[in-house]
C-alpha atoms as a PDB file:
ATOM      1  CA  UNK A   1       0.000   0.000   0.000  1.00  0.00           C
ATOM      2  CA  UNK A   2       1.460   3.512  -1.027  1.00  0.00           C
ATOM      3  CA  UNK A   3       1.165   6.350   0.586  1.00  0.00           C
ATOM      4  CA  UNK A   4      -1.243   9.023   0.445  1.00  0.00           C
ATOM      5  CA  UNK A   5      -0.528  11.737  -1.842  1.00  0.00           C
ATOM      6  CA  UNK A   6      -2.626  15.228  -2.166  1.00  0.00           C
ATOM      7  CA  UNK A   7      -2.180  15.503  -5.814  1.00  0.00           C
ATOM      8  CA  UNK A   8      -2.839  13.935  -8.779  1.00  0.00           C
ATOM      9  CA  UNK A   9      -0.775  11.286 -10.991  1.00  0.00           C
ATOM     10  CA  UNK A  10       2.748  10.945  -9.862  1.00  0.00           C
ATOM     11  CA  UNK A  11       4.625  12.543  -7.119  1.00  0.00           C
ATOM     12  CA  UNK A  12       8.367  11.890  -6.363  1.00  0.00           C
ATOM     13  CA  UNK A  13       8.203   9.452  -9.307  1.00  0.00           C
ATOM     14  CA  UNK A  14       5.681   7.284  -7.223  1.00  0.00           C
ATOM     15  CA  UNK A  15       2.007   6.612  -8.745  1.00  0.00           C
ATOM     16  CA  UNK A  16      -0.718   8.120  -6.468  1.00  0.00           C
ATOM     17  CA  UNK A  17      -2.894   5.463  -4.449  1.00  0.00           C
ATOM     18  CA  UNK A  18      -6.525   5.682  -5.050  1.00  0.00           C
ATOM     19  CA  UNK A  19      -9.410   4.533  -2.401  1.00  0.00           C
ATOM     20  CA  UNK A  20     -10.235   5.697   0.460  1.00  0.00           C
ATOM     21  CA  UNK A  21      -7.090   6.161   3.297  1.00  0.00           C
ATOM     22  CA  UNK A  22      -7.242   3.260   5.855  1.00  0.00           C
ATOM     23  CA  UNK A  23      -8.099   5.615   9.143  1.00  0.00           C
ATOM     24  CA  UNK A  24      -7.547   4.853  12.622  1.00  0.00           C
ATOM     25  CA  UNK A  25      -9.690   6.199  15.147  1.00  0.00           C
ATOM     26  CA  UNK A  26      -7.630   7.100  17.844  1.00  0.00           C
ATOM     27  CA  UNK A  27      -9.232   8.291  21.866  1.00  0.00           C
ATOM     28  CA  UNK A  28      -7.463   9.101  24.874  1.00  0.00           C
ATOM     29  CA  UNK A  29      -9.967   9.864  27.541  1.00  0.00           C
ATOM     30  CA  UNK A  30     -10.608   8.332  30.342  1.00  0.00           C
ATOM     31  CA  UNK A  31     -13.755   8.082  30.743  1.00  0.00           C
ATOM     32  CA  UNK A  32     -15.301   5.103  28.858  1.00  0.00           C
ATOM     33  CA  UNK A  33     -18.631   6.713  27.729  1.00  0.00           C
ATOM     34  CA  UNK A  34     -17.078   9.235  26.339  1.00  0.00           C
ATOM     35  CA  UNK A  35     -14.725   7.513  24.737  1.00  0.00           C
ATOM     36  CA  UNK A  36     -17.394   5.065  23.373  1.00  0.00           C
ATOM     37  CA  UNK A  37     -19.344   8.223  22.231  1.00  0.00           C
ATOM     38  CA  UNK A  38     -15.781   9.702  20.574  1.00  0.00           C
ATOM     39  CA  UNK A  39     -14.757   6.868  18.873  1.00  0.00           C
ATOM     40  CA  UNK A  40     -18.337   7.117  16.961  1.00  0.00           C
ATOM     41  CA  UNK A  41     -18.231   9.938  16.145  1.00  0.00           C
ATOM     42  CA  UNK A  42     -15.104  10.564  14.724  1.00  0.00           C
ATOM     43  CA  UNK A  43     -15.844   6.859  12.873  1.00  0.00           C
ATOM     44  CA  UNK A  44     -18.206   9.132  11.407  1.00  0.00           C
ATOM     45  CA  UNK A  45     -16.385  11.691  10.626  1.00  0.00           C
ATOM     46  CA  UNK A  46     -14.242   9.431   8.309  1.00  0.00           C
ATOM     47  CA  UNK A  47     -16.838   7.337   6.791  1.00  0.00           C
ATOM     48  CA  UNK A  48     -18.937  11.146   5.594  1.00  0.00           C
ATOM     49  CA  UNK A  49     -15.183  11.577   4.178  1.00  0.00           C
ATOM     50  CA  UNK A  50     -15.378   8.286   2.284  1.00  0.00           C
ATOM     51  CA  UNK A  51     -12.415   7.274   4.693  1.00  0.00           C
ATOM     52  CA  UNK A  52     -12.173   3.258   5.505  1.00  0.00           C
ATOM     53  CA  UNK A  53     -12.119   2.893   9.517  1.00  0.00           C
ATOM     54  CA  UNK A  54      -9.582   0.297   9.299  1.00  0.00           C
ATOM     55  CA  UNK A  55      -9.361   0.378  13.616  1.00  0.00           C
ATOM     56  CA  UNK A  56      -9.967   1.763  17.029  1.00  0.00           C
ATOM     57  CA  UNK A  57      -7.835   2.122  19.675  1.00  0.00           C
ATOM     58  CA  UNK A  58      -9.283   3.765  22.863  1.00  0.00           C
ATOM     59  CA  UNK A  59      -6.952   4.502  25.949  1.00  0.00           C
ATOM     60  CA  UNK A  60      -7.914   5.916  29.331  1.00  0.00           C
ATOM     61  CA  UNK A  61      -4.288   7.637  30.077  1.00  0.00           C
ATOM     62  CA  UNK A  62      -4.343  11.513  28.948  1.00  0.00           C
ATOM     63  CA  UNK A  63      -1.918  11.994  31.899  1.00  0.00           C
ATOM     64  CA  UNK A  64       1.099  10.216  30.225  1.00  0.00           C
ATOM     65  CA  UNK A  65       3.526  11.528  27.180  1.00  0.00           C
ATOM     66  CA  UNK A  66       2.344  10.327  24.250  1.00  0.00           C
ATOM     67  CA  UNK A  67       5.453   8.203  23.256  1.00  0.00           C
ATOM     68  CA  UNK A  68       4.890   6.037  26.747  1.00  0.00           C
ATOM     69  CA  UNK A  69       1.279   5.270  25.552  1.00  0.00           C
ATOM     70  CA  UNK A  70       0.720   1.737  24.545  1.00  0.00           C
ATOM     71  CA  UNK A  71      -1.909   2.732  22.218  1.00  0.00           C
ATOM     72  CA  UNK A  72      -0.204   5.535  20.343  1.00  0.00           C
ATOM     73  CA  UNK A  73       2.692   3.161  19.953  1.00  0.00           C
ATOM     74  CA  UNK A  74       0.293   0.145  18.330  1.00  0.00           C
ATOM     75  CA  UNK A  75      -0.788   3.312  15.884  1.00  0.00           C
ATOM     76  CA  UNK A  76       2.721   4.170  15.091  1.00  0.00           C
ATOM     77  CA  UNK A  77       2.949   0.389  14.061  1.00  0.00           C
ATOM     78  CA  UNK A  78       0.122   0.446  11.811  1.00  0.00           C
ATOM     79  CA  UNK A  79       1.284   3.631  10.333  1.00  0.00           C
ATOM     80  CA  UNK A  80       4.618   1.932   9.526  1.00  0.00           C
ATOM     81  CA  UNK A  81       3.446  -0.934   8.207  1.00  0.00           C
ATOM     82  CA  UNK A  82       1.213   0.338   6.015  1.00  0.00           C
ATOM     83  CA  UNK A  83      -2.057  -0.966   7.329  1.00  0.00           C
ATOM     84  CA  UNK A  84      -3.474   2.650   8.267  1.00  0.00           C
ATOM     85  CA  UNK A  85      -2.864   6.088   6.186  1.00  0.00           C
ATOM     86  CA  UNK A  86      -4.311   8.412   8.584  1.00  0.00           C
ATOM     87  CA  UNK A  87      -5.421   9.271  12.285  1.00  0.00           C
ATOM     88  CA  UNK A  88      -8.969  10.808  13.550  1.00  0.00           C
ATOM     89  CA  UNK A  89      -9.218  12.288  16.832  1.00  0.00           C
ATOM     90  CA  UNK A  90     -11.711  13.679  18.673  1.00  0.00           C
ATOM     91  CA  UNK A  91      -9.427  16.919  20.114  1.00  0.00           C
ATOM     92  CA  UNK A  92      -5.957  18.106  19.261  1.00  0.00           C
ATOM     93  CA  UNK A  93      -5.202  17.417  23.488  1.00  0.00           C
ATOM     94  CA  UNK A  94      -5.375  13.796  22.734  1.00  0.00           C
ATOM     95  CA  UNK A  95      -2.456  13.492  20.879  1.00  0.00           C
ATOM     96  CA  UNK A  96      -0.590  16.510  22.171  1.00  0.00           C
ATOM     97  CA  UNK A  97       0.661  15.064  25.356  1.00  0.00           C
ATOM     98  CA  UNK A  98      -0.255  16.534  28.503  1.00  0.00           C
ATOM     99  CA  UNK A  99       2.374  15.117  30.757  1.00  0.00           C
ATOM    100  CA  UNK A 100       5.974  14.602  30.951  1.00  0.00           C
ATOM    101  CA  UNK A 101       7.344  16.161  27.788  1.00  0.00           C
ATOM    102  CA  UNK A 102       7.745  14.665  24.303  1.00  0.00           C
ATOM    103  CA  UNK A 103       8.001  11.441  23.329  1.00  0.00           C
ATOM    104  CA  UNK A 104       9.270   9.920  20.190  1.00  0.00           C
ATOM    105  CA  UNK A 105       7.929   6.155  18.720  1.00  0.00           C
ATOM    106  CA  UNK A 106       8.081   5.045  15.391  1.00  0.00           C
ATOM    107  CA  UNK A 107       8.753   8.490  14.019  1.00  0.00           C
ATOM    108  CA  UNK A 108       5.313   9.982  15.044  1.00  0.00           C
ATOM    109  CA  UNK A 109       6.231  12.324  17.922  1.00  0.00           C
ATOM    110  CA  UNK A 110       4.129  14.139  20.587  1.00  0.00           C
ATOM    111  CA  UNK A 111       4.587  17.322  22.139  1.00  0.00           C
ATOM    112  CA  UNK A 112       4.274  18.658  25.904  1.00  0.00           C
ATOM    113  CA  UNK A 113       1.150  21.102  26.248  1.00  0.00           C
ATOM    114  CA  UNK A 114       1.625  24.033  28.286  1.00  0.00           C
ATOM    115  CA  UNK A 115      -1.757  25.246  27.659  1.00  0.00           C
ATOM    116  CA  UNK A 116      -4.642  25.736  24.730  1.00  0.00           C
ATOM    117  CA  UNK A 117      -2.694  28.201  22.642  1.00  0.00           C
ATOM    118  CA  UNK A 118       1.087  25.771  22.805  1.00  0.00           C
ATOM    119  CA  UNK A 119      -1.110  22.915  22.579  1.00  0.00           C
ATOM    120  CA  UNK A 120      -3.049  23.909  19.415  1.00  0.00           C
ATOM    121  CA  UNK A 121       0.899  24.710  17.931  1.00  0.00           C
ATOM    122  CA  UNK A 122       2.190  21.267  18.782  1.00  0.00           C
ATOM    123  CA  UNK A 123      -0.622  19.874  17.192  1.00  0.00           C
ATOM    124  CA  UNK A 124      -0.188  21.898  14.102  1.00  0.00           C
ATOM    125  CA  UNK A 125       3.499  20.906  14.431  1.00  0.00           C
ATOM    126  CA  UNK A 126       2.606  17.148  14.792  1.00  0.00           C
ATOM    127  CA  UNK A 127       0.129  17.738  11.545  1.00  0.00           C
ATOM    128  CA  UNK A 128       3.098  18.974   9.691  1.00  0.00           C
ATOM    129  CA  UNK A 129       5.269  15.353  10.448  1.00  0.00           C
ATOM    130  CA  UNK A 130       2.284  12.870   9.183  1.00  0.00           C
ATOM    131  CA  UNK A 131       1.884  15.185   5.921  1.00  0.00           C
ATOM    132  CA  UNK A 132       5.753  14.929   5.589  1.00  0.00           C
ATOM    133  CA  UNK A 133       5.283  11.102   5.718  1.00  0.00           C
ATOM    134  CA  UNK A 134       2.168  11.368   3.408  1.00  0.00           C
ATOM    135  CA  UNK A 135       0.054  10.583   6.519  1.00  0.00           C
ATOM    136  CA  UNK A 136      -2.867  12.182   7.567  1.00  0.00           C
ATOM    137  CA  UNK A 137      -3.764  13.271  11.451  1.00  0.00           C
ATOM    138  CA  UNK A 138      -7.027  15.081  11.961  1.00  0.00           C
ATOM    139  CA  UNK A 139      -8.905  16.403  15.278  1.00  0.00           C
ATOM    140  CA  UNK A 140     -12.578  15.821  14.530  1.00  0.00           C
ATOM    141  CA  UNK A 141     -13.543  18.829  16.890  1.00  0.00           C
ATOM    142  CA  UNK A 142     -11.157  21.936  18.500  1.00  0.00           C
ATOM    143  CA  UNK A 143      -8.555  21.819  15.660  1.00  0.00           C
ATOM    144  CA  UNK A 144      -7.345  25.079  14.129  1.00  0.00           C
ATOM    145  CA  UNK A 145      -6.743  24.542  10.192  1.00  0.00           C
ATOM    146  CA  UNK A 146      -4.020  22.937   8.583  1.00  0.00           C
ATOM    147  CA  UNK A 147      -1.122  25.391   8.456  1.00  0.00           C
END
């Protein structure tokens, strides 16, 4: 499976993939009906997209760095091996870690928030790495534009 690419034909001499992105739904809250309620929606979020949910992965640990998160790290696996194209959150906060600094795993970093304003920045910054890597990361709600 190639890599997601936001033009047409060829880019870097490599043919563009058509289909819909496999998408991972990724939630780290930790309350479980709201995570339940999360996941859906941002499941729906990709399918109105045309995006394939491929996977869910809920955690219950916003308090750790995002590189010491089990779940983040099975996501980073799927990214690298191809099996998953893109991430949908539900908030930028759930992938810009809110404890303990940055972590690195698998080449999809997160970044420590100091508050709304830094937070909404490292997730812009993180957004920047996946389109580097022809990924895609997305915050179905609270997520300032692409930069």
């Amino acid at each position: 499976m190639s890599r997601i690419h936001y033009d047409h034909c060829f880019r870097n001499g490599e043919p563009c993939r058509h289909g819909p992105p496999g998408t991972l739904v990724y939630i780290c809250e930790p309350d479980r009906g709201t995570a339940d309620r999360q996941a859906r929606d941002c499941a729906e979020y990709a399918r109105t997209r045309a995006w394939r949910v491929v996977g869910t992965i809920i955690e219950s640990t916003p308090d750790r760095p995002l590189g010491e998160r089990e779940g983040w790290r099975r996501a980073g696996e799927r990214l690298r091996d191809e099996t998953a194209d893109a991430i949908v959150t539900w908030h930028p906060r759930h992938v810009v870690g809110t404890g303990g600094g940055a972590g690195e795993t698998g080449g999809v970093r997160g970044a420590k928030q100091a508050d709304d304003r830094d937070g909404a920045a490292a997730f812009a910054v993180l957004q920047r790495d996946f389109r580097a890597r022809r990924l895609v990361l997305v915050a179905a709600t609270g997520a300032p534009a692409p930069a």
